[in-house]
C-alpha atoms as a PDB file:
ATOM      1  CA  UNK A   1       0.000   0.000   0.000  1.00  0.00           C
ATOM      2  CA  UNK A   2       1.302   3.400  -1.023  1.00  0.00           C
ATOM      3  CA  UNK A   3       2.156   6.041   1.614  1.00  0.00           C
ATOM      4  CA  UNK A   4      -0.075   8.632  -0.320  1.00  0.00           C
ATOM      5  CA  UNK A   5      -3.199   5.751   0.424  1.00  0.00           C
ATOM      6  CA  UNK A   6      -2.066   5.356   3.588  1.00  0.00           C
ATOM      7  CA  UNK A   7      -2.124   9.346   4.088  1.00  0.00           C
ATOM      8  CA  UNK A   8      -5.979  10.001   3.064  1.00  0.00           C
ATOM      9  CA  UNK A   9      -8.025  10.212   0.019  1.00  0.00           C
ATOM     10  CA  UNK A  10      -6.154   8.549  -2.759  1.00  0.00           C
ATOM     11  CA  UNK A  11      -9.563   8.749  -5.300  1.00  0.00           C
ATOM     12  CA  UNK A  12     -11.240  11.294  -6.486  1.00  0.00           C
ATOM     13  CA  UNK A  13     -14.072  11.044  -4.264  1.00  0.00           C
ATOM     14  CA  UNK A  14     -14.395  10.254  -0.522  1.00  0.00           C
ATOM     15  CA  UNK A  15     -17.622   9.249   1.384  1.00  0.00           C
ATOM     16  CA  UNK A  16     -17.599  10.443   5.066  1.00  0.00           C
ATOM     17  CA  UNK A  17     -19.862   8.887   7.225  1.00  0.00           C
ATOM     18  CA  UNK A  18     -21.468   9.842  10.666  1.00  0.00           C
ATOM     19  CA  UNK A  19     -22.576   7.228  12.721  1.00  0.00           C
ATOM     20  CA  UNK A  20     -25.529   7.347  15.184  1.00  0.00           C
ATOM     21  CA  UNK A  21     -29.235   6.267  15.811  1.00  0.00           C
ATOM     22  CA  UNK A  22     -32.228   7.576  14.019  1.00  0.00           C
ATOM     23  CA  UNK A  23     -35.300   9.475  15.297  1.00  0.00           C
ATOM     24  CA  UNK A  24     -35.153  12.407  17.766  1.00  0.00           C
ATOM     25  CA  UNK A  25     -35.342  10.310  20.708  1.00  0.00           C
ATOM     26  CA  UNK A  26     -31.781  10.239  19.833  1.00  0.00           C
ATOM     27  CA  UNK A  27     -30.635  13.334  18.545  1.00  0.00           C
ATOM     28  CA  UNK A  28     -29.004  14.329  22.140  1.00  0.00           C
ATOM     29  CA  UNK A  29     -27.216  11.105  22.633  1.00  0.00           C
ATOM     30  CA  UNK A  30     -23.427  10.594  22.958  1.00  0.00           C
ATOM     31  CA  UNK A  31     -23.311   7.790  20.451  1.00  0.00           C
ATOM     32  CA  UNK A  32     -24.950  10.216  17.794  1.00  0.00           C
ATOM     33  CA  UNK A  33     -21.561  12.694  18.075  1.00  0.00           C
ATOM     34  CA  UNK A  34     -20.974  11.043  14.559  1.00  0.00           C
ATOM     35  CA  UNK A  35     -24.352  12.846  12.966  1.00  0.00           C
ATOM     36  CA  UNK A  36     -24.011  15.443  14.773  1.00  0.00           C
ATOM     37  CA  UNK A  37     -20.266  16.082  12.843  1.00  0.00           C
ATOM     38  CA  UNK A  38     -21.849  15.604   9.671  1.00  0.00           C
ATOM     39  CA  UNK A  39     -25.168  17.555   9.897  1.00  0.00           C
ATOM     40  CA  UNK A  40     -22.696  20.292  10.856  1.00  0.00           C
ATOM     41  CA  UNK A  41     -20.572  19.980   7.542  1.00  0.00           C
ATOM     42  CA  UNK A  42     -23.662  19.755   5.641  1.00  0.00           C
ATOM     43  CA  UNK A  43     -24.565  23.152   7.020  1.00  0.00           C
ATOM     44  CA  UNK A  44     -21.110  24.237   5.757  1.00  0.00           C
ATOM     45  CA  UNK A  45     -21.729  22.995   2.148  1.00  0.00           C
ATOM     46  CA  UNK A  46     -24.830  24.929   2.538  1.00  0.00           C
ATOM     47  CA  UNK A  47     -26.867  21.582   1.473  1.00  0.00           C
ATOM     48  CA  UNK A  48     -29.307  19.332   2.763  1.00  0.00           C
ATOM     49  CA  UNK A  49     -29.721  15.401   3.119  1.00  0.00           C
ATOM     50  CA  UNK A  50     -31.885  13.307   0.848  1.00  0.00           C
ATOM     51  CA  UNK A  51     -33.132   9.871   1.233  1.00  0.00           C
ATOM     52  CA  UNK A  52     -31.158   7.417  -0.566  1.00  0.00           C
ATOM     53  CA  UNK A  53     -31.726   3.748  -1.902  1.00  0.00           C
ATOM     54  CA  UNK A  54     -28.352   2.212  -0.260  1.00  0.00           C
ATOM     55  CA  UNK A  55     -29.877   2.727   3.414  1.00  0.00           C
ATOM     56  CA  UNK A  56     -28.972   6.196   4.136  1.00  0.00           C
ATOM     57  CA  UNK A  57     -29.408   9.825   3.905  1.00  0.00           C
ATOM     58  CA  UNK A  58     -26.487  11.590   1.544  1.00  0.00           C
ATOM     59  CA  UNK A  59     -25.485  14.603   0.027  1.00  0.00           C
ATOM     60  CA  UNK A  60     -23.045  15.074  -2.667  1.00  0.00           C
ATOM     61  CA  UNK A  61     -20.883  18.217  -3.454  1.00  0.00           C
ATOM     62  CA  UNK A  62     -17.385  19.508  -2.578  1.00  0.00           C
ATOM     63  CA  UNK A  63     -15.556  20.396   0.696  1.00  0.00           C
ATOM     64  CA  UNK A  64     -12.096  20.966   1.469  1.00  0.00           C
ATOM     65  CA  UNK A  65     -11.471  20.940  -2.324  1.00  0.00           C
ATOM     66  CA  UNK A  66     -12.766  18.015  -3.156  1.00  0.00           C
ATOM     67  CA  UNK A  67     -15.781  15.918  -4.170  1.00  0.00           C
ATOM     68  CA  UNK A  68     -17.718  14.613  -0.966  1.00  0.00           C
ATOM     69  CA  UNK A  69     -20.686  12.432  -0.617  1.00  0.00           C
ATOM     70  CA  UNK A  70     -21.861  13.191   3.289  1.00  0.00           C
ATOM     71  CA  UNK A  71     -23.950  10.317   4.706  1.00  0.00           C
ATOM     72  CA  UNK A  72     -26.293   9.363   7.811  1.00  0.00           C
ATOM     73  CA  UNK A  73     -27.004   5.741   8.134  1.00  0.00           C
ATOM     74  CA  UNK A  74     -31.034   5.201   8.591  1.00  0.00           C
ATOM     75  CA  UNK A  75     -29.970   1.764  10.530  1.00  0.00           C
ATOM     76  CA  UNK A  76     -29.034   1.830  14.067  1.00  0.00           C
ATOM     77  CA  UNK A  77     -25.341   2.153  14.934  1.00  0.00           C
ATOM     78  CA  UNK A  78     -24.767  -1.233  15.761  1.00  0.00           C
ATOM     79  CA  UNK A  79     -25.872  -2.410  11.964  1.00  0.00           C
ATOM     80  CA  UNK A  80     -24.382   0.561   9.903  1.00  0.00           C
ATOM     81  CA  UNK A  81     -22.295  -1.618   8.003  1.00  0.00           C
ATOM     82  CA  UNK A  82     -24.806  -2.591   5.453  1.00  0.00           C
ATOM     83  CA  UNK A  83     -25.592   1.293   4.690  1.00  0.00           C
ATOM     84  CA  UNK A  84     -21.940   2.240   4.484  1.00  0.00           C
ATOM     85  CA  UNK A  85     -21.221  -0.253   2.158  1.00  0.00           C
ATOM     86  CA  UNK A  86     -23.996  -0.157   0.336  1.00  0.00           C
ATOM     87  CA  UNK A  87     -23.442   3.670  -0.269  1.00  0.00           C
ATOM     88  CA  UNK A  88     -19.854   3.175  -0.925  1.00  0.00           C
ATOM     89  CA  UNK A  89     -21.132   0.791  -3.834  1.00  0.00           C
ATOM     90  CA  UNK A  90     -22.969   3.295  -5.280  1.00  0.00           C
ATOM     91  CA  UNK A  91     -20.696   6.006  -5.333  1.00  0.00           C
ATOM     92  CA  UNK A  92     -17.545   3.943  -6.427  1.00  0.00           C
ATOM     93  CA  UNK A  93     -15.829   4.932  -3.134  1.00  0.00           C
ATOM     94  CA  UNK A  94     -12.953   2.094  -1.862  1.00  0.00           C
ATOM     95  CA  UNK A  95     -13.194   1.795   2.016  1.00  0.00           C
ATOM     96  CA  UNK A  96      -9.324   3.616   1.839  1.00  0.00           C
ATOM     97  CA  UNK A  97     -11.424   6.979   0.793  1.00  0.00           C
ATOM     98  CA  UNK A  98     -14.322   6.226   3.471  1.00  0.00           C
ATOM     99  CA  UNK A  99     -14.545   8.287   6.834  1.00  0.00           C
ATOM    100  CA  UNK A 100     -16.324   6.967   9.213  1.00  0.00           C
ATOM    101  CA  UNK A 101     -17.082   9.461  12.359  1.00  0.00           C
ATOM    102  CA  UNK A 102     -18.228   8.407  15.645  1.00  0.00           C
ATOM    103  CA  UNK A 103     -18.079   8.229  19.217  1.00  0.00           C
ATOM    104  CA  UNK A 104     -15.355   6.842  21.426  1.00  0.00           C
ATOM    105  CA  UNK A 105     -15.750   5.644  24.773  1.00  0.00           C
ATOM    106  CA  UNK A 106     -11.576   5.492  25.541  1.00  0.00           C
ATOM    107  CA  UNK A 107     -11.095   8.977  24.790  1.00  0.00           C
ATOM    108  CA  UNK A 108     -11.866  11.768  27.515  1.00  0.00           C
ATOM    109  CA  UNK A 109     -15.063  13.916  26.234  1.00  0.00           C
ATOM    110  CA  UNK A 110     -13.567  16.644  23.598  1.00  0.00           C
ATOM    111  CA  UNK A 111     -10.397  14.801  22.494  1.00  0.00           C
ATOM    112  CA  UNK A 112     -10.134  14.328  19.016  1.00  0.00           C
ATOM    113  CA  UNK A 113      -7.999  11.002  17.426  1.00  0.00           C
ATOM    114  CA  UNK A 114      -7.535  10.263  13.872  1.00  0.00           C
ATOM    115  CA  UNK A 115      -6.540   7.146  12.350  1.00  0.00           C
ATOM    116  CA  UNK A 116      -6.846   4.411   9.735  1.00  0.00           C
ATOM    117  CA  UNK A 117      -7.600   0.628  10.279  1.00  0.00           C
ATOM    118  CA  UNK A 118      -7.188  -0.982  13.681  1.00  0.00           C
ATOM    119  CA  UNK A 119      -9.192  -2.309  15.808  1.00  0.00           C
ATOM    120  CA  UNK A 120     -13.066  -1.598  17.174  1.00  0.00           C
ATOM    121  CA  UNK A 121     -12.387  -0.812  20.583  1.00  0.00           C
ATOM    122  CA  UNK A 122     -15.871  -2.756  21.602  1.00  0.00           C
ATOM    123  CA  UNK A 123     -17.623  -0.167  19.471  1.00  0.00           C
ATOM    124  CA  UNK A 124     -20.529  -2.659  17.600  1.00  0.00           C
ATOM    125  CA  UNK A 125     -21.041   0.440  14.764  1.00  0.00           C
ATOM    126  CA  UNK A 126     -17.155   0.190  13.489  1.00  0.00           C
ATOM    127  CA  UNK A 127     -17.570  -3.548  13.820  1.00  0.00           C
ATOM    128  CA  UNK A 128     -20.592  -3.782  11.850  1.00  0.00           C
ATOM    129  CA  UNK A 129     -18.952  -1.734   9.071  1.00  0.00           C
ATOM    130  CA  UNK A 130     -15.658  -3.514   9.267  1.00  0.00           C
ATOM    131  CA  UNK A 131     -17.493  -6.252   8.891  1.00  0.00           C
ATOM    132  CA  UNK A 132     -19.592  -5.684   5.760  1.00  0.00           C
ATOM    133  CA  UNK A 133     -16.569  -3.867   4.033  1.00  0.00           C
ATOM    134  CA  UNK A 134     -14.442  -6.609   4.684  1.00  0.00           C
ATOM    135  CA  UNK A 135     -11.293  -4.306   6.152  1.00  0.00           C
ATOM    136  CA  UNK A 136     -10.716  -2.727   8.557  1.00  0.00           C
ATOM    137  CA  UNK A 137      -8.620   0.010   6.563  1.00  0.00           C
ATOM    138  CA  UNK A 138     -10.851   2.984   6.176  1.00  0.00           C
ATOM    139  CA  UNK A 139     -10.136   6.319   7.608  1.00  0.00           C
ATOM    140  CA  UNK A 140     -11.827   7.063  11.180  1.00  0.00           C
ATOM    141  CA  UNK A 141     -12.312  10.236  13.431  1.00  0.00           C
ATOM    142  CA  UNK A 142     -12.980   9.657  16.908  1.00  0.00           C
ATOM    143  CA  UNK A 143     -14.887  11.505  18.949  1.00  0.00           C
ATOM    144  CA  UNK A 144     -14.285  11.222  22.958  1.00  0.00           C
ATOM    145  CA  UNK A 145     -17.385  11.042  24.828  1.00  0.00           C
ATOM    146  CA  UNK A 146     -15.641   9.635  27.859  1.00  0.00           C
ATOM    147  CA  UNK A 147     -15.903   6.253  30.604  1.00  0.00           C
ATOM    148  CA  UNK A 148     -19.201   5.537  32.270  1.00  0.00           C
ATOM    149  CA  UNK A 149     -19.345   7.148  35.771  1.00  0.00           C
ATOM    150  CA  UNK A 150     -19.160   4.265  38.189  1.00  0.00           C
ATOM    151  CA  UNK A 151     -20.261   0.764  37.563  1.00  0.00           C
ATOM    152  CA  UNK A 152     -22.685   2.090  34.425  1.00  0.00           C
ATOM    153  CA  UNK A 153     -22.927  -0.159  31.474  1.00  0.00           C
ATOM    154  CA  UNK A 154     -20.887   1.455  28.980  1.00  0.00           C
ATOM    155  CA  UNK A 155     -24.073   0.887  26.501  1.00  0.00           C
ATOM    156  CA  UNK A 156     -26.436   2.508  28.873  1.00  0.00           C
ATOM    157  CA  UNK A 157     -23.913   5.311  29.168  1.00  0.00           C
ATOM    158  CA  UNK A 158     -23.359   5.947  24.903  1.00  0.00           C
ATOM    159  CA  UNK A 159     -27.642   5.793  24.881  1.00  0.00           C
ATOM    160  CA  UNK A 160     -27.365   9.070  27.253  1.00  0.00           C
ATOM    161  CA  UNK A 161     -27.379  12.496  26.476  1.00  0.00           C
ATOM    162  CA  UNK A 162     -24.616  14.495  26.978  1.00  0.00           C
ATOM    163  CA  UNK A 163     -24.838  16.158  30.482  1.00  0.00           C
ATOM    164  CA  UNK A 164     -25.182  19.904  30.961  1.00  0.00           C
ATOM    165  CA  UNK A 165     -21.568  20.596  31.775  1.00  0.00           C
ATOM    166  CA  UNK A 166     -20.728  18.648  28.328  1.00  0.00           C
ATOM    167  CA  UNK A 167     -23.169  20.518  26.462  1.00  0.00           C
ATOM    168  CA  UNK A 168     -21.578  23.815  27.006  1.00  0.00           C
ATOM    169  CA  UNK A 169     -18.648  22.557  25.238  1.00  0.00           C
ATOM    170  CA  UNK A 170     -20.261  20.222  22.906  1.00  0.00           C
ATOM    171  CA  UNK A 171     -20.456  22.682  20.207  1.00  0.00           C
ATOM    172  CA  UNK A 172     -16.494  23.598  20.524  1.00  0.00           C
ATOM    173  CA  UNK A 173     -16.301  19.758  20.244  1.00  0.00           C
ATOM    174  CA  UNK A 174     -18.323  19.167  17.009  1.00  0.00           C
ATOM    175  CA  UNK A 175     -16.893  22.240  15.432  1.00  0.00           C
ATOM    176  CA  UNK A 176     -13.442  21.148  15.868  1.00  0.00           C
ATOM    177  CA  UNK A 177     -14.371  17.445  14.449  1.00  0.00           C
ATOM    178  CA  UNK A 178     -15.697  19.028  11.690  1.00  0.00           C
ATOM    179  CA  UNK A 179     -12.775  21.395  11.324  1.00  0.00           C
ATOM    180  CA  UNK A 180     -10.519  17.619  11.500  1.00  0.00           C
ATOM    181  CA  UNK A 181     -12.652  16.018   8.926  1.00  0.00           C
ATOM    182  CA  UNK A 182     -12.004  19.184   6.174  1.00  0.00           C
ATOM    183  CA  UNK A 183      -8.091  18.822   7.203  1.00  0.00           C
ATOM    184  CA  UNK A 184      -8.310  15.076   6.785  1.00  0.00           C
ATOM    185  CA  UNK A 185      -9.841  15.647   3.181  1.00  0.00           C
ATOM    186  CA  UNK A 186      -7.614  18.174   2.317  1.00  0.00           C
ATOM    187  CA  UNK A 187      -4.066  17.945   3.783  1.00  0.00           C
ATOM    188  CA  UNK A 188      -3.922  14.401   4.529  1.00  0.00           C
ATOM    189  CA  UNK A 189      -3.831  12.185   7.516  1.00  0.00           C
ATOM    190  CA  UNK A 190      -0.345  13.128   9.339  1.00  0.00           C
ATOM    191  CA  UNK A 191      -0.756  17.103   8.836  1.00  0.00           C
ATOM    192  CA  UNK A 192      -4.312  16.465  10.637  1.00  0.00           C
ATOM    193  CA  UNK A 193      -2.857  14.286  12.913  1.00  0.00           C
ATOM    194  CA  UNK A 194      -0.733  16.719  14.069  1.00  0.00           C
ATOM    195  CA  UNK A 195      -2.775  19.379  13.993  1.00  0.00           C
ATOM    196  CA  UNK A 196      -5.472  18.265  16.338  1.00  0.00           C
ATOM    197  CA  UNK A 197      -4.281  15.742  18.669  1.00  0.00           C
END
């Protein structure tokens, strides 16, 4: 595998994804961080979502220079694999040039990590689309949302809103995600690497 692949978008086109639960019931929780990313770059292309036959919402048009499809799974997080991929398909996009955005329970709420390929880390969303891609190589930006307080089921905790101390910031935190996706897309992994953890 090249470096340049290994870097960020090799292709012409890259599909960034934002994982998270559908309905409003949800809209608050910390598992949706993902959509929350996304619905905020779609504000910043100035475009809006449509329904899509591959299982998701998408929108297609350019940020950070080049040509983006944006997309929110209509499955729950823990099957999102079958959307991704699906939508991937559609668009010609190889999982190298996918994004996949979502919460992380290992990473203190706010911090920002960047990566491609490795493991799950428990999280049933990035193992449901490693799964139905078939690698594990596609590019992913984590979003801390922090441990459970106490003995709390880590699943009961990522089904929670944020609190109110973490929605004070939460805004900081999805504008600087957002601000890590565009960097991703346009300078690479490393140079976003070292820009924002």
């Amino acid at each position: 595998m090249s470096t340049q692949l290994l870097d960020g978008i090799a292709g012409d086109i890259a599909l960034v994804v934002g994982l998270g639960n559908p309905g409003p019931g949800y809209a608050g929780n910390r598992h949706n961080v993902g959509v929350m990313v996304v619905d905020l770059l779609a504000t910043r292309m100035g475009s809006r979502f449509k329904s899509h036959k591959g299982g998701a919402e998408v929108l297609e048009g350019r940020l950070a220079g080049r040509r983006v499809v944006l997309a929110r799974p209509r499955s729950y997080v823990n099957v999102s694999g079958g959307p991704v991929t699906s939508t991937a398909r559609f668009f010609k996009v190889p999982p190298t040039d996918i994004v996949i955005v979502h919460d992380e329970l290992d990473l203190d709420f706010g911090v920002l990590k960047l990566k491609r390929g490795g493991g799950e880390g428990g999280h049933n969303g990035l193992r449901s689309v490693s799964t139905s891609l078939g690698t594990r190589d596609y590019l992913r930006v984590r979003v801390g949302i922090g441990r459970p307080p106490g003995r709390m089921d880590p699943a009961d905790h990522v089904l929670r809103d944020f609190s109110a101390a973490e929605r004070r910031e939460l805004q900081f935190v999805v504008d600087r995600a957002a601000d890590a996706v565009e960097n991703l897309l346009a300078a690479g992994l490393v140079a976003a690497q070292n820009r924002f953890h």
